[in-house]
Protein backbone atom coordinates (compact mmCIF):
# COMPACT_ATOMS: atom_id res chain seq x y z
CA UNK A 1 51.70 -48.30 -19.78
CA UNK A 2 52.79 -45.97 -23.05
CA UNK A 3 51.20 -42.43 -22.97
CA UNK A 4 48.34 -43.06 -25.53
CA UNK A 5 47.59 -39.43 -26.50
CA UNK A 6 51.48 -38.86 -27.99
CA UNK A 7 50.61 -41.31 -30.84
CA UNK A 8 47.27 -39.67 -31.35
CA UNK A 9 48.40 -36.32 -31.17
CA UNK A 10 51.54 -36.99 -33.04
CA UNK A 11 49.66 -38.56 -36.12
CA UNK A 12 47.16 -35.66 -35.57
CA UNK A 13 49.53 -32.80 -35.85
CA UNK A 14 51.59 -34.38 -38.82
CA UNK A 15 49.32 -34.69 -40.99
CA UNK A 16 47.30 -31.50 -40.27
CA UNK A 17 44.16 -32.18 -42.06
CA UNK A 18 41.87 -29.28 -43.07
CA UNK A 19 38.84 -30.18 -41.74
CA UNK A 20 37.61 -26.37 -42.15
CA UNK A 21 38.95 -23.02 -42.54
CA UNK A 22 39.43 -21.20 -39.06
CA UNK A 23 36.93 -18.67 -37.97
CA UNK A 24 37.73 -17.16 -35.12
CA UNK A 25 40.86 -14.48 -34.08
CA UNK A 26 42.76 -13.89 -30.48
CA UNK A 27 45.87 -12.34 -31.08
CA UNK A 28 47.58 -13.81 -33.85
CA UNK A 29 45.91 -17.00 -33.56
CA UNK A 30 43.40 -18.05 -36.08
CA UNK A 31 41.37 -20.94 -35.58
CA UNK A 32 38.63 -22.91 -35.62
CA UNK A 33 36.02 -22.51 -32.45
CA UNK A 34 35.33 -25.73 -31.22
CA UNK A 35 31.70 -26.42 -31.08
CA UNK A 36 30.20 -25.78 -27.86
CA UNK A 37 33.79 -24.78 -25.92
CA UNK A 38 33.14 -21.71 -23.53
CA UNK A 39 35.90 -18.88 -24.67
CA UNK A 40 37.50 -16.83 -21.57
CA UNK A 41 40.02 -13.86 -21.83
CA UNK A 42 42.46 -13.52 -18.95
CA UNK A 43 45.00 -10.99 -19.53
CA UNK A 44 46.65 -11.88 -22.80
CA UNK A 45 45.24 -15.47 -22.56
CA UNK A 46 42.77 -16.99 -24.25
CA UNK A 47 41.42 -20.40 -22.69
CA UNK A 48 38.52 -22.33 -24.20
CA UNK A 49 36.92 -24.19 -21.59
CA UNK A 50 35.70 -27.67 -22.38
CA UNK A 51 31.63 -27.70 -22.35
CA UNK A 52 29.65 -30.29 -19.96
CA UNK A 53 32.91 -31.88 -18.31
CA UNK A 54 32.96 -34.84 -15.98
CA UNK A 55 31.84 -33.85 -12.38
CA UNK A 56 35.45 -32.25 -10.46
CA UNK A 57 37.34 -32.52 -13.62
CA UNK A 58 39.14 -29.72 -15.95
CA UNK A 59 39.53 -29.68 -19.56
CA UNK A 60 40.95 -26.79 -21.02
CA UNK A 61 42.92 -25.67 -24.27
CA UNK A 62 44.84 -22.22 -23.56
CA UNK A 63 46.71 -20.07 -26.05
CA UNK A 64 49.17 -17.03 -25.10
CA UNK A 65 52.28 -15.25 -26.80
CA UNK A 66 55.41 -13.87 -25.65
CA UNK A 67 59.05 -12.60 -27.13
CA UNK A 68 61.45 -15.28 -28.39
CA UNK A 69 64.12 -16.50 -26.24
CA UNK A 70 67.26 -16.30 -28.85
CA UNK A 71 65.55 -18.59 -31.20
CA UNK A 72 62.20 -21.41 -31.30
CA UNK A 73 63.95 -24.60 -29.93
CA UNK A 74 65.38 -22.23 -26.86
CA UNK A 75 62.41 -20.53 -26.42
CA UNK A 76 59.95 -24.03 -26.39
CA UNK A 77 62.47 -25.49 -23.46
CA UNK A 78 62.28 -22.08 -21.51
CA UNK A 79 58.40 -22.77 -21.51
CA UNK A 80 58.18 -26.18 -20.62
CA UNK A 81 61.11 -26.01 -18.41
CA UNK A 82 58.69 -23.60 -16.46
CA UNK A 83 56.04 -25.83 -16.29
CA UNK A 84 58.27 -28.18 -14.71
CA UNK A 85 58.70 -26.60 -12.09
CA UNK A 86 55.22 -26.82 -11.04
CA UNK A 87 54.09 -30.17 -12.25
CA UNK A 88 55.78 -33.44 -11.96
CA UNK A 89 56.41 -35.17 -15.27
CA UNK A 90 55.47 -38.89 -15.41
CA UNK A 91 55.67 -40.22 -18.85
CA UNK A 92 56.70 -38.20 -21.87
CA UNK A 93 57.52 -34.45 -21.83
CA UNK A 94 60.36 -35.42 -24.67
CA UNK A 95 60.23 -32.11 -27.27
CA UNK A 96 59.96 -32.86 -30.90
CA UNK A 97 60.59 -30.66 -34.35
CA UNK A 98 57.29 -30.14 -36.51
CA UNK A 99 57.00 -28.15 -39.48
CA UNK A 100 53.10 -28.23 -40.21
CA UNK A 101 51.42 -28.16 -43.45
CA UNK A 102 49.97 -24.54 -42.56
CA UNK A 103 53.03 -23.01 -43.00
CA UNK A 104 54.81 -22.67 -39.43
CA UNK A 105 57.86 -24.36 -37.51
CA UNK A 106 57.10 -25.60 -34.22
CA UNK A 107 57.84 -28.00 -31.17
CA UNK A 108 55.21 -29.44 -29.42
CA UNK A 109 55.65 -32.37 -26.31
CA UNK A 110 52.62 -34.91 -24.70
CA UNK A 111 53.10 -35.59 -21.12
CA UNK A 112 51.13 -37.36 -18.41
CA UNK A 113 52.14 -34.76 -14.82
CA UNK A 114 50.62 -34.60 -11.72
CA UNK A 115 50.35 -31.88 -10.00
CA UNK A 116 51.43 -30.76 -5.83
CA UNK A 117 47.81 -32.52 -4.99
CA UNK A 118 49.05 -35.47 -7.01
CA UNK A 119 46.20 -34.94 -9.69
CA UNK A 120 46.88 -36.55 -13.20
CA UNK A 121 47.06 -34.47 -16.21
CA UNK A 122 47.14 -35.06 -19.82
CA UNK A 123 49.38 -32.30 -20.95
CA UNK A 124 49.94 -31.48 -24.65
CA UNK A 125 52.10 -28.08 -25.44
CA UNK A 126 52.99 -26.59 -28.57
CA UNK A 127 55.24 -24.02 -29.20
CA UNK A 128 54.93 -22.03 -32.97
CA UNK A 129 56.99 -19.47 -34.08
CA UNK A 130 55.11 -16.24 -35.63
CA UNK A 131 57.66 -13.59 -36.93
CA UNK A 132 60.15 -12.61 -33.56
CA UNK A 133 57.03 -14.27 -30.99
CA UNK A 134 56.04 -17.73 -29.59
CA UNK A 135 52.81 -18.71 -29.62
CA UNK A 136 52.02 -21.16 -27.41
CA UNK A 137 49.12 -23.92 -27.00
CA UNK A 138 48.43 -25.70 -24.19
CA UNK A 139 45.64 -28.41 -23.64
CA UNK A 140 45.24 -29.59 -20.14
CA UNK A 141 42.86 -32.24 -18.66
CA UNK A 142 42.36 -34.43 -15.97
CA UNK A 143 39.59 -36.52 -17.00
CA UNK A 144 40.25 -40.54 -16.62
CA UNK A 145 41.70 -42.26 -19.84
CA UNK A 146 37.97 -43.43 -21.15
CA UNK A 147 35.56 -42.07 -23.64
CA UNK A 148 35.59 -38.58 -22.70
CA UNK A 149 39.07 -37.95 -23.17
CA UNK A 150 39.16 -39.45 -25.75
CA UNK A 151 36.70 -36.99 -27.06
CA UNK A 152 38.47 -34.10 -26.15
CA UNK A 153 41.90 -35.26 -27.50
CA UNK A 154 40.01 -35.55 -30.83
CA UNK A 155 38.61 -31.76 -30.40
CA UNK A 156 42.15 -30.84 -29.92
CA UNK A 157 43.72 -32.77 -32.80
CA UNK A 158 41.05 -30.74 -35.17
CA UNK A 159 41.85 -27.92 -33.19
CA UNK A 160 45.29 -27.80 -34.31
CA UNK A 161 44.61 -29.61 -37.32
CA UNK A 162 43.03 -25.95 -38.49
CA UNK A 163 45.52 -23.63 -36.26
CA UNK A 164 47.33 -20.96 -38.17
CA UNK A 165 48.99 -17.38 -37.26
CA UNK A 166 48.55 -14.20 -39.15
CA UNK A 167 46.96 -10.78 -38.76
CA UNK A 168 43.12 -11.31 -40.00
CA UNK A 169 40.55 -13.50 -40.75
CA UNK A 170 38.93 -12.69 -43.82
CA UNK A 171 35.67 -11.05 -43.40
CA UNK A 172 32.53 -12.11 -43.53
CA UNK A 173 30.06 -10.27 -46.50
CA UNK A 174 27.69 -7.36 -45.14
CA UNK A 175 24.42 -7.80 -47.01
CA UNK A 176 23.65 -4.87 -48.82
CA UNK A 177 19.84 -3.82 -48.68
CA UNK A 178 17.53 -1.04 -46.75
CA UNK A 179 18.90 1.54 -44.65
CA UNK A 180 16.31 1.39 -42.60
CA UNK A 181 15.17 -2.66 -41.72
CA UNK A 182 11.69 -3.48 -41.55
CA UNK A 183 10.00 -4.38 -38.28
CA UNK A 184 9.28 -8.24 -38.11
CA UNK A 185 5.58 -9.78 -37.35
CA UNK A 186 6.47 -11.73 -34.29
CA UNK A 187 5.60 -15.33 -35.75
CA UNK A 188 2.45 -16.75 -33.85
CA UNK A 189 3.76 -19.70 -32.00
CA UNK A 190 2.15 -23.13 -30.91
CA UNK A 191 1.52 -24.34 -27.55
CA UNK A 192 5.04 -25.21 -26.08
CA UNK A 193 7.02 -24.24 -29.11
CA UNK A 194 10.02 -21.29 -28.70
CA UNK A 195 11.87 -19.82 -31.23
CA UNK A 196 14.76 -17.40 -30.73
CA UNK A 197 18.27 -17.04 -28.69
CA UNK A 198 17.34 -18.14 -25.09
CA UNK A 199 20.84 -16.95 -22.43
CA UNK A 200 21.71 -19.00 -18.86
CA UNK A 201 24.85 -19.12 -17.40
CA UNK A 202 25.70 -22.68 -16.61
CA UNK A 203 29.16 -24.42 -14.44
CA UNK A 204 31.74 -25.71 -16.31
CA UNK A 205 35.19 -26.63 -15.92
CA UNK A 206 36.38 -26.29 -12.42
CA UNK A 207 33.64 -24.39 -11.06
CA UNK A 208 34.07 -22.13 -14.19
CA UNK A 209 30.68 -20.12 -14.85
CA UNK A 210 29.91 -19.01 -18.82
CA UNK A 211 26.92 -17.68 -20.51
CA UNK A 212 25.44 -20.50 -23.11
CA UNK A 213 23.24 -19.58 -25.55
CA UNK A 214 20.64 -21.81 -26.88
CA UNK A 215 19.10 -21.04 -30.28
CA UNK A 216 15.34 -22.39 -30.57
CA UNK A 217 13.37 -23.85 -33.52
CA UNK A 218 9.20 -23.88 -33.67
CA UNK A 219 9.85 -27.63 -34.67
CA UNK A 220 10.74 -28.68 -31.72
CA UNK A 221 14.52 -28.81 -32.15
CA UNK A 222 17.48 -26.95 -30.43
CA UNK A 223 21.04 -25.96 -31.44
CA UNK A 224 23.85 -24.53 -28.64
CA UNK A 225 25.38 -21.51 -29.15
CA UNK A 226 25.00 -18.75 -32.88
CA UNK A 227 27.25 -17.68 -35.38
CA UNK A 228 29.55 -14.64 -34.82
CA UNK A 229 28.99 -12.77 -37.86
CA UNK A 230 25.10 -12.97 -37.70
CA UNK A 231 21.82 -14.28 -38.08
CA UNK A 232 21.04 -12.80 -41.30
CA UNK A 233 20.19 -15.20 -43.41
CA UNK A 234 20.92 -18.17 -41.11
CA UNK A 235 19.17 -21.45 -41.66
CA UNK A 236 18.24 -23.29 -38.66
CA UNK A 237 17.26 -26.74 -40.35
CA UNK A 238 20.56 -26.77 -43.09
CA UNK A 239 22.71 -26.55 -39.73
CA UNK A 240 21.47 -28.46 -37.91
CA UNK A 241 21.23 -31.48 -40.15
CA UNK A 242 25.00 -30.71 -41.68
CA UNK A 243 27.40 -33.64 -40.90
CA UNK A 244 30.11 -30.98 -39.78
CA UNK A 245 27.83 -30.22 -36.47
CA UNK A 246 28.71 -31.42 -33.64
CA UNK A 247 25.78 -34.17 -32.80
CA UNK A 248 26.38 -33.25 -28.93
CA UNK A 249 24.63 -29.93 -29.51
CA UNK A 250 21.76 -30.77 -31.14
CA UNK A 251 18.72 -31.90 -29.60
CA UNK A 252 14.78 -31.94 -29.22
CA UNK A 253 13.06 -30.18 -26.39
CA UNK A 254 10.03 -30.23 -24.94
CA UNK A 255 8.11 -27.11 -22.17
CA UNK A 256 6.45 -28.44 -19.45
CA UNK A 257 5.58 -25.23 -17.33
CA UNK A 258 8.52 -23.05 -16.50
CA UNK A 259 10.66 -26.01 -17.19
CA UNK A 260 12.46 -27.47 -20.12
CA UNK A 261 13.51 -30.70 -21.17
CA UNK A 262 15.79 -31.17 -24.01
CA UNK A 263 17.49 -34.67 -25.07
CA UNK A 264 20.87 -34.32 -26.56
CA UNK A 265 21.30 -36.42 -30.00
CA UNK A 266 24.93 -37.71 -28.59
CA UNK A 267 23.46 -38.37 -24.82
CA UNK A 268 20.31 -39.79 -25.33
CA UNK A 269 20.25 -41.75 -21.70
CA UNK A 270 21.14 -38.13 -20.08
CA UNK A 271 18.22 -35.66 -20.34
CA UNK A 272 19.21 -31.71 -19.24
CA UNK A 273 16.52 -29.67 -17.56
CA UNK A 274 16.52 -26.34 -17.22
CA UNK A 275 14.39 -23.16 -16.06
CA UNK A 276 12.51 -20.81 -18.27
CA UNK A 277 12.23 -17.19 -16.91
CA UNK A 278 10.16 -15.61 -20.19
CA UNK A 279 9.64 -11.54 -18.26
CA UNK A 280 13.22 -11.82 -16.77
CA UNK A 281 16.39 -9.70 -18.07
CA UNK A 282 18.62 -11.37 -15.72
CA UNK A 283 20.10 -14.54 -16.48
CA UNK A 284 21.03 -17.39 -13.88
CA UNK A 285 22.36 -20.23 -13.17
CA UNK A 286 20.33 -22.61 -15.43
CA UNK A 287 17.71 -20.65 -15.95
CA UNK A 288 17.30 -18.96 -19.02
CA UNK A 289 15.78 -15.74 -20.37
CA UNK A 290 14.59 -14.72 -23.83
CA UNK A 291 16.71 -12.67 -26.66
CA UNK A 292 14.85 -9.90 -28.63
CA UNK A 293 15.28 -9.71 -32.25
CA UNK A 294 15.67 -6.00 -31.84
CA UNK A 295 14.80 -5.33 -35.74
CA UNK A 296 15.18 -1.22 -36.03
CA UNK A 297 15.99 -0.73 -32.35
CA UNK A 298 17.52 2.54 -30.97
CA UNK A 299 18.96 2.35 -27.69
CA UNK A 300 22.05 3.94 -25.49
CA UNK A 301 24.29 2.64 -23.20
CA UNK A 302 28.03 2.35 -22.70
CA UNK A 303 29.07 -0.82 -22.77
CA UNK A 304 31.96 -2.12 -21.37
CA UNK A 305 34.91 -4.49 -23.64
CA UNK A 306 35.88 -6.29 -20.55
CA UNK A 307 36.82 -4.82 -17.39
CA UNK A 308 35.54 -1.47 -17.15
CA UNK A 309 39.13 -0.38 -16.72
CA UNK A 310 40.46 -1.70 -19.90
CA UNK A 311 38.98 1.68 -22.03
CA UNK A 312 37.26 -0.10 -24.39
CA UNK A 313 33.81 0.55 -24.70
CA UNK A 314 30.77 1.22 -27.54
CA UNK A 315 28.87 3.83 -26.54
CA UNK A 316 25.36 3.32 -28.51
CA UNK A 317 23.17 6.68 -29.36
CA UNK A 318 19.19 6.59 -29.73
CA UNK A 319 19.80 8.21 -32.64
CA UNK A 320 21.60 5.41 -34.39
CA UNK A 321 24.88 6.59 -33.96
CA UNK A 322 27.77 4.35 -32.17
CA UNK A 323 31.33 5.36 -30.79
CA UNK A 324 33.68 2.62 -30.55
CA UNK A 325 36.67 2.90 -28.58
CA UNK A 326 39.45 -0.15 -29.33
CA UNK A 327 36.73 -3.07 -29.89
CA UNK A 328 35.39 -3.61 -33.07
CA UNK A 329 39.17 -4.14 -34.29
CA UNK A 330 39.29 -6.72 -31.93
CA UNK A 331 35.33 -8.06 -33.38
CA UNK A 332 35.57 -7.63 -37.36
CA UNK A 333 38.45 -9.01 -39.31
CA UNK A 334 39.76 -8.48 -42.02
CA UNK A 335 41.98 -5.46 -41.02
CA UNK A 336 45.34 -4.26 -39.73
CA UNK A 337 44.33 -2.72 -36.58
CA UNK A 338 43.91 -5.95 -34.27
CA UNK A 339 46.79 -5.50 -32.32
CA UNK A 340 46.29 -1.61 -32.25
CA UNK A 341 42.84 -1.27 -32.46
CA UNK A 342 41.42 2.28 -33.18
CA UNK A 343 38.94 4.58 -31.49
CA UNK A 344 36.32 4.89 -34.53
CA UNK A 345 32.36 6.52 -35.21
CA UNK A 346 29.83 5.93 -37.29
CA UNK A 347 25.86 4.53 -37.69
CA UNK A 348 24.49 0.71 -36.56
CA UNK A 349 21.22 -0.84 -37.68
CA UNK A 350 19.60 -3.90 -36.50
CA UNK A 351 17.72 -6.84 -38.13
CA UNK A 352 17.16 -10.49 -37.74
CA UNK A 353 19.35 -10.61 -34.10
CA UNK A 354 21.95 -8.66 -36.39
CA UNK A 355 23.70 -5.51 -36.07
CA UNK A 356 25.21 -3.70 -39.06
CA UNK A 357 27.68 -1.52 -38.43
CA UNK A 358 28.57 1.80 -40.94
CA UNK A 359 31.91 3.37 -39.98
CA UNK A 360 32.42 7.04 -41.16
CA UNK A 361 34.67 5.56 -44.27
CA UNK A 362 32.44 3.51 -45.63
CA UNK A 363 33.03 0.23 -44.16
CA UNK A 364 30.23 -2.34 -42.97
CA UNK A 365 30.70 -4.96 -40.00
CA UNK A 366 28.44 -7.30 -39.08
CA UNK A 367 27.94 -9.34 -35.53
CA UNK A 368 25.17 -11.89 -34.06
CA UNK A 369 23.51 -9.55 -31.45
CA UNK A 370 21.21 -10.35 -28.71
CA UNK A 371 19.77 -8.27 -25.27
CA UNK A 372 17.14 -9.44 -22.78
CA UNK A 373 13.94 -9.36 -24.32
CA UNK A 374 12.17 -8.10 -21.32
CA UNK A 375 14.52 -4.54 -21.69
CA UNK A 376 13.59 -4.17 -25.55
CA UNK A 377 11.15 -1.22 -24.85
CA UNK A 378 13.35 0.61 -22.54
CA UNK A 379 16.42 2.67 -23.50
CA UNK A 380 19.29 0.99 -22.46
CA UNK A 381 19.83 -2.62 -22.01
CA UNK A 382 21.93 -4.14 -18.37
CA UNK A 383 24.03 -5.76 -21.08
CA UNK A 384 24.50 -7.25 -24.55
CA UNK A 385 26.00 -9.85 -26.46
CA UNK A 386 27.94 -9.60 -29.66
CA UNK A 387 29.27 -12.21 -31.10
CA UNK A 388 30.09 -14.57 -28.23
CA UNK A 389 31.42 -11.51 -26.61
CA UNK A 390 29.19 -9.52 -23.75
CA UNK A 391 29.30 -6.60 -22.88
CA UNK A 392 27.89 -4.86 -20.05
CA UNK A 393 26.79 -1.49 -19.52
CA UNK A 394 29.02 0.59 -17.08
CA UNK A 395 26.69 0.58 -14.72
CA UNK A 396 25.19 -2.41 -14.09
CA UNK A 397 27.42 -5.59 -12.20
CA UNK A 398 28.96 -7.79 -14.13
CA UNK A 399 27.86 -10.75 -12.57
CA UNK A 400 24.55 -12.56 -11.96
């Protein structure tokens, strides 16, 4: 049998369509997020976990830099010579030229390998060249040949479809308006309706746990996951009904209790429950707790970028100051601080699950933010999301 996914991926990566513009940044990377995919930084790796896979099964798409070896062809066989030695190569694994359409030389190789436990993977590497570094993209999976896979190897032909290297995104406009933003009237809600950023942590790929986020609409509908930049201005029913969303994260719900049913548009014969803890701050496996909107909240807490090790931290101030030590060059793009990122002061507001940030130059960023609802009258919050990013304060454990 002929390794199906090099023809797809092959036609895929030739002709490079632009489907959309990318929106997200790791390293030099810029690309477009996958709807639903759970992001996860190891080290200097970035791996995007596949969401809802097949019971014992991995799907991942990973994406890592290092120094040339002499020059791009060497340096692509140094890196899959080194996979070699850990996985058996059954069909494929022949290295190919590509120059793509967004402007960088690569070579990129589809493989079927099994590992030393004799599990089959669908392999697919690429290897670009970004001034004197490789940047490398690997998709992995072990799903059957079927529908599923199939589904994934179309996520990553869009995914590098969109790819392209540089230093920054460009940014996302800061509405001007109030200094100050005015406290919202908490809308008055019908039996069984929710509205608002709901957090759980769920199982994914190979035992894999991730914090999902499920944004709720009175009408009875549900979206997975928000925006980065922010809510301001955001327009549940447009996105939801735009062809460009993925169907498999959108879906009707209904509360029965402390329990709640939603039917996914893509998996109609498949109905996911989950639990509803409305006075909890603490998140759990399948049970999920409220967001605040936070409009004008003052609060303190330093709040960990990572491991508490790394240094990077915001330290928030009730008096609606913030220190930020290495992170938001890492959050808001453009700039050319990424890989250097900068220890920085200045004043944050918040609005509509937003928070605006003033730096002491002048500049505005912007990011989706969201903290357990049951802390919002308290000072400090056990953690808080920016972005898809958490962050958790120093001392409270990281884990649920």
């Amino acid at each position: 049998m002929k390794l199906r996914i090099v023809f797809f991926l092959l036609i895929a990566v030739l002709l490079a369509a632009q489907d959309s513009a990318p929106d997200t940044q790791a390293g030099n990377f810029l690309y477009k997020m996958p709807t639903g995919w759970i992001p996860e930084e190891k080290g200097d790796t970035t791996i995007l976990h596949a969401p809802a896979p097949p019971r014992g099964t991995t799907t991942f798409i990973a994406m890592a830099a290092d120094n040339m070896e002499s020059d791009l062809q060497n340096s692509f066989n140094v890196l899959w010579a080194g996979f070699k030695n850990s996985y058996r190569v059954l069909q494929g694994g022949q290295p190919a030229a590509l120059h793509s359409k967004n402007g960088y030389d690569a070579f990129y190789t589809t493989a079927l390998a099994s590992d030393q436990n004799g599990v089959r993977w669908t392999v697919y590497v690429l290897g670009a060249q970004y001034k004197q570094r490789i940047q490398t993209v690997m998709f992995m999976s072990n799903v059957p040949p079927g529908s599923m896979l199939s589904a994934y190897e179309q996520v990553l032909a869009q995914f590098v479809a969109n790819l392209k290297f540089g230093e920054a995104l460009p940014g996302s406009q800061v509405p001007s308006g109030r200094s100050e933003p005015v406290e919202e009237t908490p809308h008055k809600l019908a039996p069984g309706a929710l509205e608002g950023i709901y957090v759980g942590f769920g199982l994914g790929a190979g035992g894999h746990m991730g914090l999902n986020r499920l944004n709720f609409n009175p009408d009875g509908w549900v979206v997975k996951d928000v925006p980065q930049e922010g809510m301001i201005g955001f327009d549940f029913t447009a996105y939801r009904n735009n062809p460009d969303t993925n169907r498999s994260w959108v879906g009707r719900y209904r509360v029965q209790g402390n329990k709640i049913s939603i039917l996914w548009q893509d998996y109609a014969d498949d109905r996911q429950v989950i639990t509803l803890n409305e006075g909890s701050f603490s998140p759990g496996i399948d049970t999920y707790v409220p967001m605040c909107r936070c409009t004008g909240k003052k609060f303190s807490g330093k709040y960990n970028y990572g491991l508490a090790g790394s240094g990077q931290y915001i330290q928030f101030f009730p008096d609606g100051t913030f220190i930020d030590r290495q992170v938001l060059d890492q959050m808001l793009v453009p700039n050319p601080y990424f890989s250097n990122p900068r220890t920085q002061h200045g004043t944050y507001s918040i609005q509509s699950q937003t928070v605006i940030f003033t730096f002491a130059d002048g500049r505005r960023g912007m990011r989706t933010f969201y903290a357990p609802k049951a802390q919002e009258k308290g000072r400090t919050f056990d953690w808080i999301g920016l972005g898809w990013h958490v962050l958790y304060e120093e001392h409270h454990i990281s884990e649920p």
